[in-house]
Protein backbone atom coordinates (compact mmCIF):
# COMPACT_ATOMS: atom_id res chain seq x y z
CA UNK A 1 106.12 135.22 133.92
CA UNK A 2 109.69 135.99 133.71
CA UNK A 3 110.64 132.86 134.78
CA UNK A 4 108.57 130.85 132.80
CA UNK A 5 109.76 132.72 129.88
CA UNK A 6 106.69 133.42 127.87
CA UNK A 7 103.99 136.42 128.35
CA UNK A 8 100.96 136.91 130.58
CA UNK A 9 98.96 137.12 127.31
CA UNK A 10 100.79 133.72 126.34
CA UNK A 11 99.99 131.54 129.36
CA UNK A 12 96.51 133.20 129.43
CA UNK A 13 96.33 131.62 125.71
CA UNK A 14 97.62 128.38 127.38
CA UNK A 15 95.42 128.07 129.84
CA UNK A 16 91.94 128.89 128.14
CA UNK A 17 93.13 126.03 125.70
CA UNK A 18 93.69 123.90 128.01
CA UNK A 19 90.10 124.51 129.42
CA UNK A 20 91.36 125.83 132.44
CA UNK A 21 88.61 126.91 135.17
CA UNK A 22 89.34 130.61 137.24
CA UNK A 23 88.68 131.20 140.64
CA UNK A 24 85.34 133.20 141.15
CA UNK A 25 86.67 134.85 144.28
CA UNK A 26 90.06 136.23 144.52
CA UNK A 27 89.43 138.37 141.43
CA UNK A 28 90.15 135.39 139.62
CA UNK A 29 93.37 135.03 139.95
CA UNK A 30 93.81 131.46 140.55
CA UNK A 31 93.15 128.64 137.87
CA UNK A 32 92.21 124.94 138.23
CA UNK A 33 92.71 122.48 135.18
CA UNK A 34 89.10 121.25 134.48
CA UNK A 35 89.50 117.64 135.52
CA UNK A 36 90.72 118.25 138.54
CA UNK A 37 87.06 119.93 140.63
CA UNK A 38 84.89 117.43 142.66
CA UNK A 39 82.09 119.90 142.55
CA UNK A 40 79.21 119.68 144.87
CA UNK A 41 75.48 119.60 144.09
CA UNK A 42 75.24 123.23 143.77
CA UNK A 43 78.43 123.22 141.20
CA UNK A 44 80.63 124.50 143.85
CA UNK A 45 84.40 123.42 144.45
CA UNK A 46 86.67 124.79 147.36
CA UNK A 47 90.20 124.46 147.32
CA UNK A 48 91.00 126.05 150.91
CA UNK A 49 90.00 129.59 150.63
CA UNK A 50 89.55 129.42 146.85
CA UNK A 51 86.21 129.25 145.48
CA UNK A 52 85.67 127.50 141.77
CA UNK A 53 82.20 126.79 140.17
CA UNK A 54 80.89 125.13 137.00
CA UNK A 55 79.00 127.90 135.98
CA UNK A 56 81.70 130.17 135.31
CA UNK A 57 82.47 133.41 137.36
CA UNK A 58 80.77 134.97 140.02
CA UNK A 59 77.93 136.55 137.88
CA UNK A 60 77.07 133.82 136.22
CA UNK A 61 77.29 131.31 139.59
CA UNK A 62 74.98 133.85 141.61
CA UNK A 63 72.51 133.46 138.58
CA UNK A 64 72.79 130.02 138.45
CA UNK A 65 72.22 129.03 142.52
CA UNK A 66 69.38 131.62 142.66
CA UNK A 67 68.04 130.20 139.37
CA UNK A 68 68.17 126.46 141.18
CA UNK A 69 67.15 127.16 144.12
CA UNK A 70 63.26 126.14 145.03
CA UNK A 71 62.72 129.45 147.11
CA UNK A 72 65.28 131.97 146.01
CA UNK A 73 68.25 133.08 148.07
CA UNK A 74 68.97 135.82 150.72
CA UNK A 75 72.25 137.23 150.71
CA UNK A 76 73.12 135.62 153.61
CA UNK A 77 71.80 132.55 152.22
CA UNK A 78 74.15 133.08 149.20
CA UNK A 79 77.27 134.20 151.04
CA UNK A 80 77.28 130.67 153.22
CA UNK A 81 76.84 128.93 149.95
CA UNK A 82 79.67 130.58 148.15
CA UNK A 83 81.75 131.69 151.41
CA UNK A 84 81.94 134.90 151.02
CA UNK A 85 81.02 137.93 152.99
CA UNK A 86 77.87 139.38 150.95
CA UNK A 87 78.60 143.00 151.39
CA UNK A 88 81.48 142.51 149.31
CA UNK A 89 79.59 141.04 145.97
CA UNK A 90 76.33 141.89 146.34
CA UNK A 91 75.75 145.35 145.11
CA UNK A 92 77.08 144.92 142.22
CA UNK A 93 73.55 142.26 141.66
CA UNK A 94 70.98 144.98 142.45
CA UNK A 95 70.31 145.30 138.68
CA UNK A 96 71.70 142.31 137.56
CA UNK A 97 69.65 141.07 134.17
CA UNK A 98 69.72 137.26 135.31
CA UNK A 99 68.45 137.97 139.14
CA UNK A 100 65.07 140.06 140.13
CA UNK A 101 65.92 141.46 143.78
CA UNK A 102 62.39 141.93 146.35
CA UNK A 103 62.33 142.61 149.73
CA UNK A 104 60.90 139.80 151.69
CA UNK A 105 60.78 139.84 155.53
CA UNK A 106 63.07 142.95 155.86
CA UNK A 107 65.79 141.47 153.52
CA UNK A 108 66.35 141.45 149.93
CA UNK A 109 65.32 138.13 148.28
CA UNK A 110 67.01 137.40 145.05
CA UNK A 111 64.88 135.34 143.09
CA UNK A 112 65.24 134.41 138.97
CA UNK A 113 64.68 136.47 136.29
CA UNK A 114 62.44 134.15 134.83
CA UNK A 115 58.62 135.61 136.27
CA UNK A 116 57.16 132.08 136.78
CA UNK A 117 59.72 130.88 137.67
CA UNK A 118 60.33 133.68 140.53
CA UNK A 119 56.63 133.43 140.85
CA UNK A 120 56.97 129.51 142.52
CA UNK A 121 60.10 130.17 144.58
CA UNK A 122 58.64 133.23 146.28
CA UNK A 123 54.94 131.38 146.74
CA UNK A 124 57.69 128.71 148.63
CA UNK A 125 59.35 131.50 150.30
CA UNK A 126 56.32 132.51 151.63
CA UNK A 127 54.94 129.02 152.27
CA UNK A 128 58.12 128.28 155.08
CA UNK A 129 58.14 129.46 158.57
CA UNK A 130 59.99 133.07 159.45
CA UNK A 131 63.90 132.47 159.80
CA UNK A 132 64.58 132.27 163.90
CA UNK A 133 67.19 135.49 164.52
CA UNK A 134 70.54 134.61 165.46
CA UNK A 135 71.89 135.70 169.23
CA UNK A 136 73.94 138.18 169.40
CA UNK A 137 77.54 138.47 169.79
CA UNK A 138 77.75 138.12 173.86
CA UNK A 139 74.66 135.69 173.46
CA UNK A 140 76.55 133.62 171.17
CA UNK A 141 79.58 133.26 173.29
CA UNK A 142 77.69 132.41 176.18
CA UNK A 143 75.89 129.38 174.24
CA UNK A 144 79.08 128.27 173.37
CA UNK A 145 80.95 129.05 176.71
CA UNK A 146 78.22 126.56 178.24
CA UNK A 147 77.79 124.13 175.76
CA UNK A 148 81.67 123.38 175.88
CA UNK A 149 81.35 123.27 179.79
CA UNK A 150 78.36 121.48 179.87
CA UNK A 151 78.31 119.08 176.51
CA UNK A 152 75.28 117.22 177.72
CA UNK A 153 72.93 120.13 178.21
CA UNK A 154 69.70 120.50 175.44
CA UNK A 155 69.19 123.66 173.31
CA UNK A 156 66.26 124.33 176.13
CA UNK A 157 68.92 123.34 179.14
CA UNK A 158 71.31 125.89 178.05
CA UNK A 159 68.17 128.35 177.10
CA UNK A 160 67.27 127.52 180.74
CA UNK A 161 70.47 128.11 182.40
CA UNK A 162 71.38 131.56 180.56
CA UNK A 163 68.06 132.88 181.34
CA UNK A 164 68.85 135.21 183.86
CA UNK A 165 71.65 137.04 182.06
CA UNK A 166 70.14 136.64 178.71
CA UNK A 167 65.92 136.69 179.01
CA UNK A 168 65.02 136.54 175.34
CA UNK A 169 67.71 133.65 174.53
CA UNK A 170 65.51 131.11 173.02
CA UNK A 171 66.02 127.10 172.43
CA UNK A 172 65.28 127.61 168.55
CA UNK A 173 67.77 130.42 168.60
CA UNK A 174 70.17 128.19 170.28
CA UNK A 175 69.91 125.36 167.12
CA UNK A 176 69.78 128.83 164.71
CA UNK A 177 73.12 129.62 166.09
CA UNK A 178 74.60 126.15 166.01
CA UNK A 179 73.29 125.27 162.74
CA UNK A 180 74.75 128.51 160.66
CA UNK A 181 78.15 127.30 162.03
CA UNK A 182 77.89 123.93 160.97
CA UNK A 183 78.10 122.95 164.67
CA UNK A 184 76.09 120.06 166.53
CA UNK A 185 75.00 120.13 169.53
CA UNK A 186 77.16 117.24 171.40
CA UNK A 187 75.13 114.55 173.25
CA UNK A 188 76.03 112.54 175.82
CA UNK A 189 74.44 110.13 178.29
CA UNK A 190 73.36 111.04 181.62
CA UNK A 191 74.73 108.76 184.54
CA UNK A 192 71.98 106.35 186.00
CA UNK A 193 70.63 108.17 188.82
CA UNK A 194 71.60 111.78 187.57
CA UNK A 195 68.88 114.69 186.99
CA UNK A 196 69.79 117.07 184.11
């Protein structure tokens, strides 16, 4: 602040004038002039690493994407949406006024505080088919080991082929896997004449 000549308390001033918008990860410490977010559906905007949302900080954003969403939100759910690791914001929630917290499955479900409202996104919750587990750590690598060697290969191809080493590797765990990376599976054309 030195250089700027003017107090912490000062440019605070300045910048809640101004309508400035704080970071809801990074303890807040970085600020975003309001017409400068493209925020998502969700109210989300991502600056690199730096997370901003419409709703305010990270109380009132948790509230707000479990409040939106049609079937609540696991904490893994809500740590992809907001790109954070959950362990690191989500005890703080377990009595949170503006969130009801269940167990559902063998995981915490955070649904709103609302009770009918709750009521229909854990009837959906109920109502869609049980999450497919992830592979593991060597599981994973081997996937991705063969789907970089092998680009044309199927989820059930590369299920197939890692049998032997890995019995209970699945094809839905295989688009489970690629799908909470963001990845796709790459396609390509077999040669006329070639067997898979």
């Amino acid at each position: 602040m030195e250089d700027l000549s003017t107090s912490l308390r000062t440019v605070r001033r300045r910048l809640k004038a101004w309508g400035a918008l704080a970071s809801f990860n990074h303890n807040s410490r970085f600020y975003t002039l309001p017409d400068l977010p493209q925020f998502d559906a969700r109210g989300l905007w991502f600056h690199r690493a730096i997370g901003f949302s419409s709703h305010g900080h990270l109380p009132q954003t948790i509230a707000a994407l479990v409040g939106q969403s049609p079937g609540g939100l696991t904490a893994a759910e809500l740590g992809q949406h907001l790109r954070l690791d959950p362990r690191s914001f989500l005890w703080q929630f377990h009595q949170q006024p503006d969130l009801q917290r269940q167990k559902h499955q063998g995981h915490y479900l955070y649904l709103a505080s609302d009770p009918t409202i709750a009521a229909r996104q854990k009837a959906r919750r109920n109502a869609l088919p049980a999450p497919v587990p992830l592979p593991g750590a060597a599981e994973a690598i081997a996937v991705l080991v063969q789907a970089i060697q092998h680009p044309e290969r199927s989820p059930e191809q590369l299920a197939h082929h890692l049998r032997a080493v890995h019995p209970h590797l699945s094809a839905q765990a295989i688009v489970a896997l690629f799908a909470h990376h963001g990845l796709t599976l790459k396609k390509t054309p077999h040669p006329p004449g070639s067997t898979a």
